[in-house]
Protein backbone atom coordinates (compact mmCIF):
# COMPACT_ATOMS: atom_id res chain seq x y z
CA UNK A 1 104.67 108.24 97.11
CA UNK A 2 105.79 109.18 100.56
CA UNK A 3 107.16 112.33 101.80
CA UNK A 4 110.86 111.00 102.13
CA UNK A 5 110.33 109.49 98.64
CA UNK A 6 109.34 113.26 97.39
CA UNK A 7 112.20 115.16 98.88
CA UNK A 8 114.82 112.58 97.57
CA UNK A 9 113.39 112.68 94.21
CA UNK A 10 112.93 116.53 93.74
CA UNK A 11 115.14 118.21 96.80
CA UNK A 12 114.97 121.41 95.43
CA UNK A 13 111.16 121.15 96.44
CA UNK A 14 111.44 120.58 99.46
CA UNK A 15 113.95 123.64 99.55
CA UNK A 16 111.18 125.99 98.37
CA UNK A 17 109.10 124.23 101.07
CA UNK A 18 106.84 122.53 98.61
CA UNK A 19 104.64 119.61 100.67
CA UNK A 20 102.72 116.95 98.93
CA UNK A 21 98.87 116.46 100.14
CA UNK A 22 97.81 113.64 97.75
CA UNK A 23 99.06 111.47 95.07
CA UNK A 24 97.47 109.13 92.67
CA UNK A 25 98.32 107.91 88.99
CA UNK A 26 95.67 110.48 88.11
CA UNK A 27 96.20 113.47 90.37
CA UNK A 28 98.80 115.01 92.38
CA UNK A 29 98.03 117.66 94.56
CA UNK A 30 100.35 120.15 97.20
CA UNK A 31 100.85 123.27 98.48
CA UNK A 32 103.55 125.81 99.39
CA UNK A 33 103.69 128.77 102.20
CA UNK A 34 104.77 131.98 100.69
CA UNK A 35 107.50 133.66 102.67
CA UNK A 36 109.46 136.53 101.96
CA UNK A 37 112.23 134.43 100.93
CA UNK A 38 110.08 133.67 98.30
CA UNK A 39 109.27 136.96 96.65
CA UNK A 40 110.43 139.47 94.67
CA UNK A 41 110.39 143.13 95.92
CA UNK A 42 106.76 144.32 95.36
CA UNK A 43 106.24 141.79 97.78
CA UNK A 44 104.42 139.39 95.05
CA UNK A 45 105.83 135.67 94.75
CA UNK A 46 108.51 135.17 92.57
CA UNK A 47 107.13 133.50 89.33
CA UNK A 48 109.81 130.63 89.37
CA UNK A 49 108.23 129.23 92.75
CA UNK A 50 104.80 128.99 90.66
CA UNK A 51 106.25 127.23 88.19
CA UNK A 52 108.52 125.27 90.44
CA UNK A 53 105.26 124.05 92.26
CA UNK A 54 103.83 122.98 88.68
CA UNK A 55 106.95 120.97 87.83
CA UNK A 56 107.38 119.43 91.10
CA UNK A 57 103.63 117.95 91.10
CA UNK A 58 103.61 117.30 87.57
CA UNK A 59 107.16 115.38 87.92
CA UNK A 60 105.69 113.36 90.72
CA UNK A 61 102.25 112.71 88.39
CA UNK A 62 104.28 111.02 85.51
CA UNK A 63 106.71 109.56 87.75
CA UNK A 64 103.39 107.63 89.16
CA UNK A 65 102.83 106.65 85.61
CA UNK A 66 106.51 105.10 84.94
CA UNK A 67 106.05 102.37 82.24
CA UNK A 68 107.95 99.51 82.97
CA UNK A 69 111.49 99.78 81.58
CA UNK A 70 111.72 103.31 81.93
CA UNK A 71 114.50 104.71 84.72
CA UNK A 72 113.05 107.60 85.44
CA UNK A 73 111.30 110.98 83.87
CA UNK A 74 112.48 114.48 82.92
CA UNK A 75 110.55 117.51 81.79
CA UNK A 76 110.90 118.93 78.38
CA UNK A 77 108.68 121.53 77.89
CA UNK A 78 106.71 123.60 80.74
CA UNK A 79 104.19 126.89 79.83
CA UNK A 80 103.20 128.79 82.58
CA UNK A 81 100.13 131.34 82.09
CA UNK A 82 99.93 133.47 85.49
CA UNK A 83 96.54 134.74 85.80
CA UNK A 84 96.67 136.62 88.99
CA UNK A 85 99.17 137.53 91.76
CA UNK A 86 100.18 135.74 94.86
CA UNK A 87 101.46 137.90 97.74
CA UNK A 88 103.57 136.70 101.21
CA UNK A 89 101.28 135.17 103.32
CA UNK A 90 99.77 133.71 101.54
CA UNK A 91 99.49 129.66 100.13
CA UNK A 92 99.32 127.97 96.89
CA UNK A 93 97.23 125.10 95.96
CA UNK A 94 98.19 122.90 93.03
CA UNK A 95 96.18 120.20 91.55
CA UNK A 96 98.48 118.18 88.39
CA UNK A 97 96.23 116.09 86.26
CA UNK A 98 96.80 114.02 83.04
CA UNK A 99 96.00 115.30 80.22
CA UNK A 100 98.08 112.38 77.88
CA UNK A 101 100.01 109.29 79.37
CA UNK A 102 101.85 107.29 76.75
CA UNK A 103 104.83 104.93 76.49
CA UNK A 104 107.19 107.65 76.01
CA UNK A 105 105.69 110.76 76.68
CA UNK A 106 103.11 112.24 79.65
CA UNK A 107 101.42 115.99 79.71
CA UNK A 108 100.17 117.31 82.76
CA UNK A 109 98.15 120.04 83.77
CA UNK A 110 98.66 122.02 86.62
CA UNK A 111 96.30 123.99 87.96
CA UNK A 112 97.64 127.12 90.71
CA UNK A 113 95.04 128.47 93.50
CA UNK A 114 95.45 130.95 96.01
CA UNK A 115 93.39 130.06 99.39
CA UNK A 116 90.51 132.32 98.58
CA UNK A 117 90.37 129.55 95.42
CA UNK A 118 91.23 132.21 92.30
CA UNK A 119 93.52 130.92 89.70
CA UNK A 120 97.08 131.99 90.13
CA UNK A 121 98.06 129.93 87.40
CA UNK A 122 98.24 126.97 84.73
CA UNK A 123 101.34 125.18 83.93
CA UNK A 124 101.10 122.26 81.48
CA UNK A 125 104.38 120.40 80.96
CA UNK A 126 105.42 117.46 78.73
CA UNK A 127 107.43 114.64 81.09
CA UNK A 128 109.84 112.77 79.00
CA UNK A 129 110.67 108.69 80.03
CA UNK A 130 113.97 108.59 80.25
């Protein structure tokens, strides 16, 4: 999937500023800046951008995986554990993997890094074929 391709299918990514590195059927991976625009007062992110970032790269992931006859793919159900903060400045890795890939359903794993590489979070989502 190319950029263009990304920020017409999920434009509210590319609002939060959300950039794709690398995308396969069986890993999509991105980051995002965090700006102040992007946090709440303490001046820690926001935890809707960390899940937002999980969604967007696990939504690309499935869509990857499309079986035939499907139109397109939804989420259904997301979990989000946050395991440490995430402060302006500073940029989030995510790595989405498969963790199930059927004919009507996909779960992906996302997995959240700050740059000095500790876990900010993991969202796992269920994709829906719509």
């Amino acid at each position: 999937m190319d950029i263009a391709a990304f920020e017409n299918m999920v434009p509210f990514a590319r609002h939060l500023g959300i950039q794709l590195t690398s995308v396969t059927a069986d890993e999509v991976s991105g980051h995002i800046e965090i700006t102040a625009a992007l946090c709440n007062n303490t001046p820690n992110v926001h935890g809707g951008v960390v899940m937002s970032l999980g969604d967007a790269l696990g939504a690309v992931g499935a869509f990857q995986n499309i079986p035939d006859g499907a139109d397109g793919t939804t989420t259904i159900e997301s979990k989000t554990n946050f395991l440490k903060m995430a402060a302006q400045g500073d940029i989030l890795y995510g790595v989405a993997r498969p963790l199930s890939r059927g004919r009507r359903l996909s779960v992906w794993q996302t997995s959240i890094t700050r740059g000095d590489g500790k876990m900010v979070a993991q969202v796992t989502q269920t994709q829906l074929y719509l």
